[in-house]
C-alpha atoms as a PDB file:
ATOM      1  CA  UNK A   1      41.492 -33.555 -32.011  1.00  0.00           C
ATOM      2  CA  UNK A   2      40.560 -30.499 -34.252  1.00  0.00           C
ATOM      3  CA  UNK A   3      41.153 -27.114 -32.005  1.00  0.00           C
ATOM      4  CA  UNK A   4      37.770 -25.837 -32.466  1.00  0.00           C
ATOM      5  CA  UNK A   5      36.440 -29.459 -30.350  1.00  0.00           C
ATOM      6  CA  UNK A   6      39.234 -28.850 -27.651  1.00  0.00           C
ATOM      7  CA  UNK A   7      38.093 -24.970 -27.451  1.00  0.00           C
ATOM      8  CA  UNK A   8      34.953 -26.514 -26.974  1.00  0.00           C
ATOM      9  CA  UNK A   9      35.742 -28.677 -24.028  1.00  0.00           C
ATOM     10  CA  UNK A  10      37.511 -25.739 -22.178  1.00  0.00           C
ATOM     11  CA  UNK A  11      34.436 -23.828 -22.260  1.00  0.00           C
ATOM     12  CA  UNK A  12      32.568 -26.349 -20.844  1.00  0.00           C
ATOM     13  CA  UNK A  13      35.248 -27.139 -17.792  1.00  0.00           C
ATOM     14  CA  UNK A  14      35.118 -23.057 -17.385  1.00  0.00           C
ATOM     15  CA  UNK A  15      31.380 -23.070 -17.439  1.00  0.00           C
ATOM     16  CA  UNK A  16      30.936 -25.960 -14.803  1.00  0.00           C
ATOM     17  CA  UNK A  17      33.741 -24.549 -12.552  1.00  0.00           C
ATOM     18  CA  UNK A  18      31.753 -21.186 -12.935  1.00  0.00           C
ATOM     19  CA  UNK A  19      28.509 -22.478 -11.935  1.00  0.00           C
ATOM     20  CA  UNK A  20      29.990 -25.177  -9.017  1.00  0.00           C
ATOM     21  CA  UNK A  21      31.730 -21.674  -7.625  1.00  0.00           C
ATOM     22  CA  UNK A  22      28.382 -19.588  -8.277  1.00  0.00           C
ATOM     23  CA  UNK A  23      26.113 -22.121  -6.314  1.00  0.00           C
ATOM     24  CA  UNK A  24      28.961 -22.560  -3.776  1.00  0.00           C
ATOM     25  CA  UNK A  25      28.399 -19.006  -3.077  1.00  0.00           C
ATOM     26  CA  UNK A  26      24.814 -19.273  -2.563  1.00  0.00           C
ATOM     27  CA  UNK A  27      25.126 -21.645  -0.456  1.00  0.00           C
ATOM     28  CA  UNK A  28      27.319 -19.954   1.314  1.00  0.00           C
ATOM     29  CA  UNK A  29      25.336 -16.968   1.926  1.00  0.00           C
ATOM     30  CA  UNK A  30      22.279 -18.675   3.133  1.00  0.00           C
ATOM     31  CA  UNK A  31      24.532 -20.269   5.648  1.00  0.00           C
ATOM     32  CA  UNK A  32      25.184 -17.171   6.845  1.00  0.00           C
ATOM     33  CA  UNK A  33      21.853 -15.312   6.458  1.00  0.00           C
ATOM     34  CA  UNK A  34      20.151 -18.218   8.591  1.00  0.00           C
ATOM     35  CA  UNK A  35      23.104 -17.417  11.038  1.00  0.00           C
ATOM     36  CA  UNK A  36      22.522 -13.804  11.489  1.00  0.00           C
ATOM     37  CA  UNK A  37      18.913 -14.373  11.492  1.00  0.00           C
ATOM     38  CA  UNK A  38      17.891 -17.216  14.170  1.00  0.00           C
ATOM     39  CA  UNK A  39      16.979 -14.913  16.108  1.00  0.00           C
ATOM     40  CA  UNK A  40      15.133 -12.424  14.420  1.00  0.00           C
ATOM     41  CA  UNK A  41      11.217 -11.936  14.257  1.00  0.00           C
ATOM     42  CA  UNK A  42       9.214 -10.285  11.496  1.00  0.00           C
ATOM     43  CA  UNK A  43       6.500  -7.701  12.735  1.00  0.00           C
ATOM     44  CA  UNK A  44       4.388  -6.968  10.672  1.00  0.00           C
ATOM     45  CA  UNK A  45       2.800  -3.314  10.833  1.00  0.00           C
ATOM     46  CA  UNK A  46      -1.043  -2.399   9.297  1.00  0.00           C
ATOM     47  CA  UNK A  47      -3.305   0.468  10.162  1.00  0.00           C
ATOM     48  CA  UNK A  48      -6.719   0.225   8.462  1.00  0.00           C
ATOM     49  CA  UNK A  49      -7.930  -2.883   6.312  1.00  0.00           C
ATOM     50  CA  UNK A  50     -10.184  -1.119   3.664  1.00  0.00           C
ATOM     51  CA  UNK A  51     -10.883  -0.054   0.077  1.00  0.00           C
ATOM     52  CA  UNK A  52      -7.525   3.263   0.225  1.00  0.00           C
ATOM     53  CA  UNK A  53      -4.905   1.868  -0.429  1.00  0.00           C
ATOM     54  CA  UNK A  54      -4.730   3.524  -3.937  1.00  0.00           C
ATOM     55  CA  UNK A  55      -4.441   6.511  -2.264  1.00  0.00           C
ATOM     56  CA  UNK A  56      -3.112   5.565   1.219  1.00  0.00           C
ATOM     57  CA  UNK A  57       0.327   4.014   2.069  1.00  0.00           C
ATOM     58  CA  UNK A  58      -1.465   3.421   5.663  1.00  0.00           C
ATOM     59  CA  UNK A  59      -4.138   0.788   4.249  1.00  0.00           C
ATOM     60  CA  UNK A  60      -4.288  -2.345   2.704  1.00  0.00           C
ATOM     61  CA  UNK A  61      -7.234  -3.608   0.540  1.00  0.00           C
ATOM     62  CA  UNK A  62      -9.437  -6.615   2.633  1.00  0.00           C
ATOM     63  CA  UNK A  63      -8.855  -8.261  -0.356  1.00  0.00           C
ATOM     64  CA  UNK A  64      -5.436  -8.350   0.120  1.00  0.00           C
ATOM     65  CA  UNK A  65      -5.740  -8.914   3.701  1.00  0.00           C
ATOM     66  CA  UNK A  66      -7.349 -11.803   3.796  1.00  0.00           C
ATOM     67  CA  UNK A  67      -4.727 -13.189   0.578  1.00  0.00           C
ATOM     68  CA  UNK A  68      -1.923 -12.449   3.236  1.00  0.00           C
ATOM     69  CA  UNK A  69      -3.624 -13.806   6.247  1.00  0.00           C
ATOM     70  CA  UNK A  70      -4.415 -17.217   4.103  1.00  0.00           C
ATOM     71  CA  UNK A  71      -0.986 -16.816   2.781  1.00  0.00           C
ATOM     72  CA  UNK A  72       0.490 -17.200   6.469  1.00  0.00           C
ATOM     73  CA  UNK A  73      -1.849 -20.282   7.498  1.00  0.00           C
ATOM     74  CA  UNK A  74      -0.956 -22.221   4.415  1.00  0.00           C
ATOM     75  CA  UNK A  75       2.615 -21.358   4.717  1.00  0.00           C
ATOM     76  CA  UNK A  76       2.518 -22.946   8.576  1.00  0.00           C
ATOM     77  CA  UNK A  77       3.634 -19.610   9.951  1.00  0.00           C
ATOM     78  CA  UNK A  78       4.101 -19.593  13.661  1.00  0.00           C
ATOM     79  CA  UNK A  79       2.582 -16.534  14.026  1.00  0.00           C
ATOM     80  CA  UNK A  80       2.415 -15.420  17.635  1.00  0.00           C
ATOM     81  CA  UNK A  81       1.607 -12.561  19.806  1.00  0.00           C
ATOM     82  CA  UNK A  82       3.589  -9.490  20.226  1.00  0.00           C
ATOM     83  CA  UNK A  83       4.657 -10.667  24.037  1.00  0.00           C
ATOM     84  CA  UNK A  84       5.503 -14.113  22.949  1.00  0.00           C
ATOM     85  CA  UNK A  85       8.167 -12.409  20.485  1.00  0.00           C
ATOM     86  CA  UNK A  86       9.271 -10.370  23.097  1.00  0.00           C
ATOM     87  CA  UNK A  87      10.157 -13.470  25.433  1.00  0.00           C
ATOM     88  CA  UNK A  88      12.228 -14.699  22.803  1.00  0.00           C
ATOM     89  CA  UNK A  89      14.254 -11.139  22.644  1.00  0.00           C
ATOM     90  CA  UNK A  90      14.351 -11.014  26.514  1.00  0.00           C
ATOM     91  CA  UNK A  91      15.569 -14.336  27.390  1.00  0.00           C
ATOM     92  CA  UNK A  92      17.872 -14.481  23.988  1.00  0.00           C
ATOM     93  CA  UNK A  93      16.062 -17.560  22.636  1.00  0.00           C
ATOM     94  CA  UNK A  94      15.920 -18.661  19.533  1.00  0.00           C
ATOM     95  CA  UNK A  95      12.299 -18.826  17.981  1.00  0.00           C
ATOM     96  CA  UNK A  96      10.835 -21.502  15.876  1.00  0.00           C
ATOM     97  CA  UNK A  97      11.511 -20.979  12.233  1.00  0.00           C
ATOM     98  CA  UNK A  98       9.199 -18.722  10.113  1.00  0.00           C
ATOM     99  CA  UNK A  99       7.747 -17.086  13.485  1.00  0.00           C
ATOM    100  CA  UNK A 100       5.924 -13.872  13.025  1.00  0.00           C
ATOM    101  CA  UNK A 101       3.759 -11.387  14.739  1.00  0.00           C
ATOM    102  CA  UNK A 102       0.763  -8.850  13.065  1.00  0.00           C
ATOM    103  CA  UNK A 103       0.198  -6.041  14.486  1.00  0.00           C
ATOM    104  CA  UNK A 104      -2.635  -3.246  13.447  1.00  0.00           C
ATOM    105  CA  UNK A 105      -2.185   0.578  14.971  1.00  0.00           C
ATOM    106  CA  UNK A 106      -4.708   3.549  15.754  1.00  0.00           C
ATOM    107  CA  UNK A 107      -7.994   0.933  16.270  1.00  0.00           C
ATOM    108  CA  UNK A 108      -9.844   1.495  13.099  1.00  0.00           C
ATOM    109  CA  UNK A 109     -13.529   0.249  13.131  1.00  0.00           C
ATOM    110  CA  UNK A 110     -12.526  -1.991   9.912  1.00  0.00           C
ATOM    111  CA  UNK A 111     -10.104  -3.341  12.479  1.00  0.00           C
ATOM    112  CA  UNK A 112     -13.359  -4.972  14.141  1.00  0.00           C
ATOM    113  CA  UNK A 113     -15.803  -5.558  10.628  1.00  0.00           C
ATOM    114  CA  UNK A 114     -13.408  -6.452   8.071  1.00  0.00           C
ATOM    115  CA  UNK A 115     -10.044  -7.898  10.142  1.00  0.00           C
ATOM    116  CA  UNK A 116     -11.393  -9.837  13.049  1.00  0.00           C
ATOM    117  CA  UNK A 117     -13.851 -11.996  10.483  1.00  0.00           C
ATOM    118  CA  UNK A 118     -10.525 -13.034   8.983  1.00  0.00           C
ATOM    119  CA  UNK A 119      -8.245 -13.429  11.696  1.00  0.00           C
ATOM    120  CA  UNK A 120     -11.032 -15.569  13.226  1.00  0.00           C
ATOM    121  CA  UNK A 121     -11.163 -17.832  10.192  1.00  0.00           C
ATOM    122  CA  UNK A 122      -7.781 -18.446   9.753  1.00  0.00           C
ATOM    123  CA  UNK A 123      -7.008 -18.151  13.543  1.00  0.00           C
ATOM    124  CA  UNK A 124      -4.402 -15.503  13.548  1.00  0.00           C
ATOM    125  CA  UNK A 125      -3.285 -13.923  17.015  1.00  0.00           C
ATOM    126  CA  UNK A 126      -2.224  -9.937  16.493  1.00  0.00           C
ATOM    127  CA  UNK A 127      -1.942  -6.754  18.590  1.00  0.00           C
ATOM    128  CA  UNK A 128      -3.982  -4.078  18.257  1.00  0.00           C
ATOM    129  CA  UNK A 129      -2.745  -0.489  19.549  1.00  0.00           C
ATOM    130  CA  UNK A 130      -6.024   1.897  20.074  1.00  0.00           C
ATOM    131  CA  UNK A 131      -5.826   5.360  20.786  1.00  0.00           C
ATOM    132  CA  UNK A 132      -8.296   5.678  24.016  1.00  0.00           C
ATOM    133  CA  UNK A 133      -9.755   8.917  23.383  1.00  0.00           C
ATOM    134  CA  UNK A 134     -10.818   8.077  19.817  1.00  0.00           C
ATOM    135  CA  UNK A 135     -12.916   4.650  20.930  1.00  0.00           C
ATOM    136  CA  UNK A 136     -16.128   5.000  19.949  1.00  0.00           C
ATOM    137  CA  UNK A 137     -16.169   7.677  17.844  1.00  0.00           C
ATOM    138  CA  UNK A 138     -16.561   7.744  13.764  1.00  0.00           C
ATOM    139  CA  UNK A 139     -14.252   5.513  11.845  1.00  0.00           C
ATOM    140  CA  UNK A 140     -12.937   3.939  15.149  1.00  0.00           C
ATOM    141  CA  UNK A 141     -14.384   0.748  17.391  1.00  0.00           C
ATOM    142  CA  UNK A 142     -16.173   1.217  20.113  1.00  0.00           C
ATOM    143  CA  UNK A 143     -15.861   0.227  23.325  1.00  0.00           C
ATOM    144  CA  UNK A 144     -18.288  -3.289  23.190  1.00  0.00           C
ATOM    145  CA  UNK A 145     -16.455  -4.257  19.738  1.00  0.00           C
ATOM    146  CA  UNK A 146     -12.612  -3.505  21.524  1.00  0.00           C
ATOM    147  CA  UNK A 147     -13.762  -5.696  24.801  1.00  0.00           C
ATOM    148  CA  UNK A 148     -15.215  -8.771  22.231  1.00  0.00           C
ATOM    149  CA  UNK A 149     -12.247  -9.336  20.031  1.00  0.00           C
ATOM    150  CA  UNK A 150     -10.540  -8.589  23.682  1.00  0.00           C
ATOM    151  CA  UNK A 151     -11.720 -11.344  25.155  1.00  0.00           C
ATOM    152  CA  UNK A 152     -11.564 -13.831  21.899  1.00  0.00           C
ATOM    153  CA  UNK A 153      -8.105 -15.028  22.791  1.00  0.00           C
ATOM    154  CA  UNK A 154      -7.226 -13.806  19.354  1.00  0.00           C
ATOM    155  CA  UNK A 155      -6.782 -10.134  19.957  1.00  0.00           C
ATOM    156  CA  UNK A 156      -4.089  -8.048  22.507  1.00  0.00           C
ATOM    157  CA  UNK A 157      -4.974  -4.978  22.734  1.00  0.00           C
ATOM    158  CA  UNK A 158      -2.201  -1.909  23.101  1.00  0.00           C
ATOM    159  CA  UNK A 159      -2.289   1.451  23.788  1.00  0.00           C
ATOM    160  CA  UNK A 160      -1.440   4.082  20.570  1.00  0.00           C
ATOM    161  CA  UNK A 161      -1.575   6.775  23.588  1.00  0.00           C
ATOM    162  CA  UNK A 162      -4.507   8.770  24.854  1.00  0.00           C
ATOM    163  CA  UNK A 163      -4.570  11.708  21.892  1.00  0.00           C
ATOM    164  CA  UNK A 164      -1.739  10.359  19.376  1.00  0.00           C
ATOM    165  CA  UNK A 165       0.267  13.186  19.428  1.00  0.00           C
ATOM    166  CA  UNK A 166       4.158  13.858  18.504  1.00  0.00           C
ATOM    167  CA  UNK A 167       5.856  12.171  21.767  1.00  0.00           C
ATOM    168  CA  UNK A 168       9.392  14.233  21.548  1.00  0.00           C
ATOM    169  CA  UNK A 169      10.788  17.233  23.524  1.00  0.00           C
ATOM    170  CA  UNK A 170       7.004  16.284  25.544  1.00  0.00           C
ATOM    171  CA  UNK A 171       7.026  17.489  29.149  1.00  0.00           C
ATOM    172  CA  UNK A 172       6.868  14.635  31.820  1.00  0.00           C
ATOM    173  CA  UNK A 173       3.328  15.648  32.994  1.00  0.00           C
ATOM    174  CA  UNK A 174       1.996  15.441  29.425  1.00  0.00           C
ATOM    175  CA  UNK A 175       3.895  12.169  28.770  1.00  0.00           C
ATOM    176  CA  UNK A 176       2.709  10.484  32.215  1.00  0.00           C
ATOM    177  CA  UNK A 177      -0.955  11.529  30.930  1.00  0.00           C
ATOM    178  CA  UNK A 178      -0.516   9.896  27.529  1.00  0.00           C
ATOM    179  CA  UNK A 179       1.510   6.707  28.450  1.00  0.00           C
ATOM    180  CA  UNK A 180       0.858   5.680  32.177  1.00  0.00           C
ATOM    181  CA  UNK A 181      -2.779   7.584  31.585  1.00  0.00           C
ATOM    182  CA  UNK A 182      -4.108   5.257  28.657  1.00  0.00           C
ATOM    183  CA  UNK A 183      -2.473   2.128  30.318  1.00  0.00           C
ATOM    184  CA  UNK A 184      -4.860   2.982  33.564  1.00  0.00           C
ATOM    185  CA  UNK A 185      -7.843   3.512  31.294  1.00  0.00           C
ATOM    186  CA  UNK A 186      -7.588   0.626  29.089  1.00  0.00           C
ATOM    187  CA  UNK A 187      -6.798  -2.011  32.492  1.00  0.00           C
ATOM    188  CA  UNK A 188      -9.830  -0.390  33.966  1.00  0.00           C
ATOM    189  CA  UNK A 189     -12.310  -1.092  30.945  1.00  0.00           C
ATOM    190  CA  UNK A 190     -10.856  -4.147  30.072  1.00  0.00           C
ATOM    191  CA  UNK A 191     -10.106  -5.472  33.271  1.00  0.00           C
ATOM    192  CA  UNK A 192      -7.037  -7.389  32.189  1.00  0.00           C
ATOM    193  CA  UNK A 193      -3.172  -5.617  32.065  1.00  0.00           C
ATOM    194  CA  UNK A 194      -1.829  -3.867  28.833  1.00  0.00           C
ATOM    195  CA  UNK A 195       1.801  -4.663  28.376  1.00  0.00           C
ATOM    196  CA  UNK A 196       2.624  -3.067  25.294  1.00  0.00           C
ATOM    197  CA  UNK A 197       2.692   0.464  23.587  1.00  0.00           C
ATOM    198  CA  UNK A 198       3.143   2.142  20.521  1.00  0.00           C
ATOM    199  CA  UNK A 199       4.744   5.190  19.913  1.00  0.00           C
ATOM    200  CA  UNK A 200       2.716   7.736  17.827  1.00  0.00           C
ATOM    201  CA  UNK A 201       4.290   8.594  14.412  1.00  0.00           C
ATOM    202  CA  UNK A 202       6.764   5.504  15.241  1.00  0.00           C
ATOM    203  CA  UNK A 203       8.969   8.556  17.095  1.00  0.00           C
ATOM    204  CA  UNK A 204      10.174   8.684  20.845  1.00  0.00           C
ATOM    205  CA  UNK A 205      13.105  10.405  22.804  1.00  0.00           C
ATOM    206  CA  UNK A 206      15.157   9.123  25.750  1.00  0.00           C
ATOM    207  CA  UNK A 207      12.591  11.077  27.849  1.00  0.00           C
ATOM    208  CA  UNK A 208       9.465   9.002  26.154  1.00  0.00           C
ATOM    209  CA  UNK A 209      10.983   5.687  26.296  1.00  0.00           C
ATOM    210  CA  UNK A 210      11.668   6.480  29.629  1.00  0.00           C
ATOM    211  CA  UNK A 211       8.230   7.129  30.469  1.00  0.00           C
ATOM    212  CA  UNK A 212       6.981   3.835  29.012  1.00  0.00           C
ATOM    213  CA  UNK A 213       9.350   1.386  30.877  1.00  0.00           C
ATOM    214  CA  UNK A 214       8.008   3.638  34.253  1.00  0.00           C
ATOM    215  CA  UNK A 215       4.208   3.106  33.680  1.00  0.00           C
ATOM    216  CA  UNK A 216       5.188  -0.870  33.352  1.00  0.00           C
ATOM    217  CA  UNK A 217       4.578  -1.645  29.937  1.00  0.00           C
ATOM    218  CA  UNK A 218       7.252  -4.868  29.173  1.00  0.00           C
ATOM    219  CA  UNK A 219       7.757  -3.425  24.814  1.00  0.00           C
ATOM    220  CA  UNK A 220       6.639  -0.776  23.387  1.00  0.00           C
ATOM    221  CA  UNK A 221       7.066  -0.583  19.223  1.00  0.00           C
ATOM    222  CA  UNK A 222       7.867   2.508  16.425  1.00  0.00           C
ATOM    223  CA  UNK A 223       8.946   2.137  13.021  1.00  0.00           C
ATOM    224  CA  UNK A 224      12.380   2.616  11.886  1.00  0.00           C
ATOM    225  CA  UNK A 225      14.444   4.118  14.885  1.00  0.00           C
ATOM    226  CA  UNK A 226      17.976   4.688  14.307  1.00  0.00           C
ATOM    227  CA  UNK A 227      21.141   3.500  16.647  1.00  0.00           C
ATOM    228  CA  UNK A 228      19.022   1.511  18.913  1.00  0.00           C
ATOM    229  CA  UNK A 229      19.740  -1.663  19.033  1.00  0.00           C
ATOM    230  CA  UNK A 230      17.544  -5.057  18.054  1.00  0.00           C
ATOM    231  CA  UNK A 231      17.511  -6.257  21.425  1.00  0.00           C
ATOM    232  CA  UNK A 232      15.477  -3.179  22.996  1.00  0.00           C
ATOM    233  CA  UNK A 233      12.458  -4.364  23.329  1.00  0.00           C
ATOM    234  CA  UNK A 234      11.395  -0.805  24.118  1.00  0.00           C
ATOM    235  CA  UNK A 235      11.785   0.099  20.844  1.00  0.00           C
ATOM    236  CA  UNK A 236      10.812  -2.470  18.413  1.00  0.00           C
ATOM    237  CA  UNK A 237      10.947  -2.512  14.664  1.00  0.00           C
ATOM    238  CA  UNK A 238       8.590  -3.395  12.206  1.00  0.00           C
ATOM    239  CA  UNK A 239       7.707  -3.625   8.801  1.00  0.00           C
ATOM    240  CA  UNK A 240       5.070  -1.423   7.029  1.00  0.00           C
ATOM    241  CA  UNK A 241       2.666  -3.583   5.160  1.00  0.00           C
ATOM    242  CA  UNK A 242       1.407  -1.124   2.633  1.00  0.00           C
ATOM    243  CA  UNK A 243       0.244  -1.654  -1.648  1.00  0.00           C
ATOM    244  CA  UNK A 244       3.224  -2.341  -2.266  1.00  0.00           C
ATOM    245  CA  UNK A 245       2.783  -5.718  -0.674  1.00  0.00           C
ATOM    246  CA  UNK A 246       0.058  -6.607  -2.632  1.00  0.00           C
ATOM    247  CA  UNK A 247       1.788  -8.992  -4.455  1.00  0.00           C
ATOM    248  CA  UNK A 248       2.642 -12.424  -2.825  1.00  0.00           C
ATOM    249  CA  UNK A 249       6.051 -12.339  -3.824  1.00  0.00           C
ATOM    250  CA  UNK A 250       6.242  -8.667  -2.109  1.00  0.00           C
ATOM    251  CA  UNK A 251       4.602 -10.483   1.181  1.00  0.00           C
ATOM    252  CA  UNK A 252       6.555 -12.964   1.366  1.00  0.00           C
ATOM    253  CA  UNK A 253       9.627 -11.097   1.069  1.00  0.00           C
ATOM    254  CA  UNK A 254       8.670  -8.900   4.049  1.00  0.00           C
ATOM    255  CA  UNK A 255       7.904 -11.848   6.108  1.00  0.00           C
ATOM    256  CA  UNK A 256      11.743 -13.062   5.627  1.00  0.00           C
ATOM    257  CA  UNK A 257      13.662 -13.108   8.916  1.00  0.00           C
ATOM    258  CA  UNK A 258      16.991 -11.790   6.011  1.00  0.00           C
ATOM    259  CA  UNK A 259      14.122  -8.698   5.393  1.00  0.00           C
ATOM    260  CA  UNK A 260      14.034  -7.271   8.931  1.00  0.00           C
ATOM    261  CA  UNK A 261      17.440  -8.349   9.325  1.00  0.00           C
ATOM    262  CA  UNK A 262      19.046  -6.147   6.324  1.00  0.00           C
ATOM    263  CA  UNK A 263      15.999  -3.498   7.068  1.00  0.00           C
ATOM    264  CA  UNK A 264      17.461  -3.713  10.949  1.00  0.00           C
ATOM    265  CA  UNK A 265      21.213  -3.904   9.880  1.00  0.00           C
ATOM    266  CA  UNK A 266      21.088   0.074   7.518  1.00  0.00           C
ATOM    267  CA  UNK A 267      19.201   1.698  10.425  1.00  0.00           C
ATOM    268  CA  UNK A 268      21.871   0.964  12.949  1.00  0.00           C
ATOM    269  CA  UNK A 269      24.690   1.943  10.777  1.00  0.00           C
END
């Protein structure tokens, strides 16, 4: 056989081994990705749903919104509410694949015009966090709209604090008045209990956390704290949904139980 065939044939063995090896380590890694992850659940972070996000990394187009809300109904997303995903961290169970939770912050007015309309038509559960002493002023819902999408089965509503201001090196008067305050407000109004609570600015302190676990929230959530770990449910992670998600391919990545997991994984180190 002329050397130039046999060369040939070599390459080809190399090639295959190359590629068996090369998908062997895929396979490998997914193994282990699914591992780490079983027990991990996306939560999703928005703010306001309108026509900024050119010029705001705290809004997403309604465009876009409802692409991403249509996106996770046609996907067969188990997306479930922010206490449901807290169950599963309390009692270390494992949720059902692709199970996610949307959550909006601050209690926009588009919250109520432009979200709920879509949430209602594609029948997706989320927590909103208000901050009480904005309701019912300009550019926030009011009172009637908050107790509506309350009461739609669709819609748990948080508390963002009374004021939204920093949390950290707070005194415990001014902390009991912002956390246990708002809590008392929003049961009263609403006439049903508030379990959750979101830290303003995503920031808190031993002192803060503290005060949230004493006014009887069960979770409270932030954004990217560092050296806590995943199982605190008083300080719960989540992923900023911003333009940069546009994209389905950016969505979907950030709805990927690897995403949090990797995005969970460099803040603890």
């Amino acid at each position: 056989m002329p050397k130039k065939l046999r060369g040939n044939g070599r390459v080809k063995k190399i090639t295959i081994v190359a590629v068996c090896v090369l998908i062997a380590g895929v396979l490998v890694f997914v193994a282990f990705i699914n591992v780490k992850t079983a027990y991990v659940v996306p939560i999703l972070m928005y703010h306001s749903i309108d026509q900024n996000s050119k010029s705001s990394k705290l809004s997403v187009s309604p465009e876009s919104f409802a692409k991403q809300m249509e996106f996770l109904r046609k996907n067969h997303y188990n997306v479930v509410m922010l206490e449901k995903a807290v169950s599963y961290i309390s009692k270390k169970e494992k949720p059902p694949a692709k199970t996610i939770v949307i959550t909006l912050d601050d209690g926009f007015e588009n919250n109520y015009s432009v979200a709920y309309p879509i949430l209602k038509k594609y029948k997706i559960p989320v927590t909103i966090f208000v901050i009480v002493n904005r309701i019912g002023s300009p550019g926030f819902m009011s009172w009637e709209e908050i107790k509506e999408i309350s009461g739609s089965g669709l819609v748990d509503i948080g508390s963002h604090t009374k004021v939204h201001f920093w949390l950290l090196g707070s005194d415990k008067r001014f902390l009991d008045e912002e956390v246990a305050g708002s809590k008392k407000i929003l049961e009263e109004k609403l006439g049903k209990s508030v379990n959750a609570f979101c830290y303003p600015m995503g920031s808190f302190d031993k002192e803060s956390k503290s005060a949230v676990e004493d006014a009887g929230y069960l979770c409270a959530v932030s954004t990217n704290p560092s050296g806590v770990s995943p199982d605190d449910v008083y300080a719960i992670r989540r992923v900023k949904i911003s333009r940069s998600s546009d994209s389905a391919l950016g969505f979907w990545i950030k709805t990927t139980r690897a995403y949090t997991w990797f995005k969970n994984r460099k803040e603890t180190e």
